[in-house]
C-alpha atoms as a PDB file:
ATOM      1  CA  UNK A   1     -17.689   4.164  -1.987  1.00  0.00           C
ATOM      2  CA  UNK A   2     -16.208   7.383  -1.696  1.00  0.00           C
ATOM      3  CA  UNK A   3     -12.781   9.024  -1.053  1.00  0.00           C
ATOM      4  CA  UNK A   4     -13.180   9.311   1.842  1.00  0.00           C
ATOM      5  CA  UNK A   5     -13.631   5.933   2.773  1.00  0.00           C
ATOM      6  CA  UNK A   6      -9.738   5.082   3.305  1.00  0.00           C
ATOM      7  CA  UNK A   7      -9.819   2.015   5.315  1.00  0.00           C
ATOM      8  CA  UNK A   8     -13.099   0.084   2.696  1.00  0.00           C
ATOM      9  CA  UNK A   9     -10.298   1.190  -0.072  1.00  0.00           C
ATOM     10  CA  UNK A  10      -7.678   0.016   1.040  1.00  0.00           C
ATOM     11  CA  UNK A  11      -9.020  -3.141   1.913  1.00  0.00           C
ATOM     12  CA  UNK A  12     -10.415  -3.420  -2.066  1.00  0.00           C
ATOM     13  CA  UNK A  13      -6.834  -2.455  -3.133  1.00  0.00           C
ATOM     14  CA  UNK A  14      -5.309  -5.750  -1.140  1.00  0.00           C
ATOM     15  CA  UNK A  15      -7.771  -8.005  -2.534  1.00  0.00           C
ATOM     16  CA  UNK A  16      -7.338  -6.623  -5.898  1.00  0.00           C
ATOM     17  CA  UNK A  17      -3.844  -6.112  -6.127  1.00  0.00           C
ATOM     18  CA  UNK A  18      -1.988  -8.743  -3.803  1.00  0.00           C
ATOM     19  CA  UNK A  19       1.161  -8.898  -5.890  1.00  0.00           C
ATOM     20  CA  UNK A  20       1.962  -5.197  -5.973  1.00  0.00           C
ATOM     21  CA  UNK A  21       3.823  -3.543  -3.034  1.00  0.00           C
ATOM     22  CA  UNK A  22       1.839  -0.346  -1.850  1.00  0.00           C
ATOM     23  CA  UNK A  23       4.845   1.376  -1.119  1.00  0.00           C
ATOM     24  CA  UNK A  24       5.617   1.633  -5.059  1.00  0.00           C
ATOM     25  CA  UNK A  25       2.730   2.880  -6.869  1.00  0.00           C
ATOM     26  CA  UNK A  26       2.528   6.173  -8.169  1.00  0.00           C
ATOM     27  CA  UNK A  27      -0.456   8.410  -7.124  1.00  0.00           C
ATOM     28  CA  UNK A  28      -1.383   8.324 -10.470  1.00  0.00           C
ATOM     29  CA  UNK A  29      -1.778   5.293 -10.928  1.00  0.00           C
ATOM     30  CA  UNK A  30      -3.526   4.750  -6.993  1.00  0.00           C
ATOM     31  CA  UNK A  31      -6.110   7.773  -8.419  1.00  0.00           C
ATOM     32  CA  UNK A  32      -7.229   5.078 -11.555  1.00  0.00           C
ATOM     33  CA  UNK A  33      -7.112   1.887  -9.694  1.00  0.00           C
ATOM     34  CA  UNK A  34      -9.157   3.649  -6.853  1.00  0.00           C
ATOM     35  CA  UNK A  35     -11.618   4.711  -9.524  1.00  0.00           C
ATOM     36  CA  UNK A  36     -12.286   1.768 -11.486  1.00  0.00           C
ATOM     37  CA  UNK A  37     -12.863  -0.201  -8.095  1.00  0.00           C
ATOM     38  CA  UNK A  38     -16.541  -1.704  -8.649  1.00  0.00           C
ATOM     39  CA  UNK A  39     -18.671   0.653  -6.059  1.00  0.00           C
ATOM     40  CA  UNK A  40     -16.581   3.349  -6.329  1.00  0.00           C
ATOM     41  CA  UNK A  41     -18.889   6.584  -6.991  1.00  0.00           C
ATOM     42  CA  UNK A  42     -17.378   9.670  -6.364  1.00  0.00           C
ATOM     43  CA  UNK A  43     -15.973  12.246  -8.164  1.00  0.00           C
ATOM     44  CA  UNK A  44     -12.801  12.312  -9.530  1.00  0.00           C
ATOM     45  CA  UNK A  45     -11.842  15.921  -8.667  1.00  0.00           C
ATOM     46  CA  UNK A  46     -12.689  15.146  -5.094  1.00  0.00           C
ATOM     47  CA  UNK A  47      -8.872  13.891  -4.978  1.00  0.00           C
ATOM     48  CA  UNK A  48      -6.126  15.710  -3.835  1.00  0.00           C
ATOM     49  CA  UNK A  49      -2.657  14.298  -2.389  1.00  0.00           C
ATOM     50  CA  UNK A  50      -3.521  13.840   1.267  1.00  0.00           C
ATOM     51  CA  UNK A  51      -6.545  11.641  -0.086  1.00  0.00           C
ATOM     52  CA  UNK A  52      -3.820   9.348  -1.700  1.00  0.00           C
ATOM     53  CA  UNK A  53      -1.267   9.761   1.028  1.00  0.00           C
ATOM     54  CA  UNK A  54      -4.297   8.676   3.283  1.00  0.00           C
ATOM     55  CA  UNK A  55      -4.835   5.536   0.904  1.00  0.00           C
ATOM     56  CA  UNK A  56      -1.542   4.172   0.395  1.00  0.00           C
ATOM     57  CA  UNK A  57      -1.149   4.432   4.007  1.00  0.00           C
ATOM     58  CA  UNK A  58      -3.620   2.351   4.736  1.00  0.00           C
ATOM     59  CA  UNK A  59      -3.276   0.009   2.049  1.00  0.00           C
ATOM     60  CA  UNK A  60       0.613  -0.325   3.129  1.00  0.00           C
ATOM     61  CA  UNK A  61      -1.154  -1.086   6.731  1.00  0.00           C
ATOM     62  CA  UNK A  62      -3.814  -3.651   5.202  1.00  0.00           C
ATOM     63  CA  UNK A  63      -0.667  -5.516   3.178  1.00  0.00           C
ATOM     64  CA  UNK A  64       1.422  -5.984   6.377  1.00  0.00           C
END
């Protein structure tokens, strides 16, 4: 999995982390959890804002 696969992410970050609204996590914190997801292999640097913008989006989408 890389970056820049939004929608495989997002769908990871809703089975992983059901209880947590999308809408409140920090990028920071979206940059870790993305990172320790099991298949994730890309590098870390490869992350800027619109990556994570991009992500939460589509997690927020995945949620509803």
């Amino acid at each position: 999995m890389k970056w820049t696969d939004v929608n495989e992410i997002a769908i990871a970050l809703t089975e992983l982390h059901a209880d947590i609204d999308p809408r409140t996590v920090r990028f920071t914190d979206l940059a870790r959890w993305v990172q320790e997801l099991e298949g994730f292999d890309d590098d870390p640097t490869h992350c800027g804002e619109k990556v994570l913008e991009a992500i939460q989006m589509a997690w927020i989408d995945e949620a509803d």
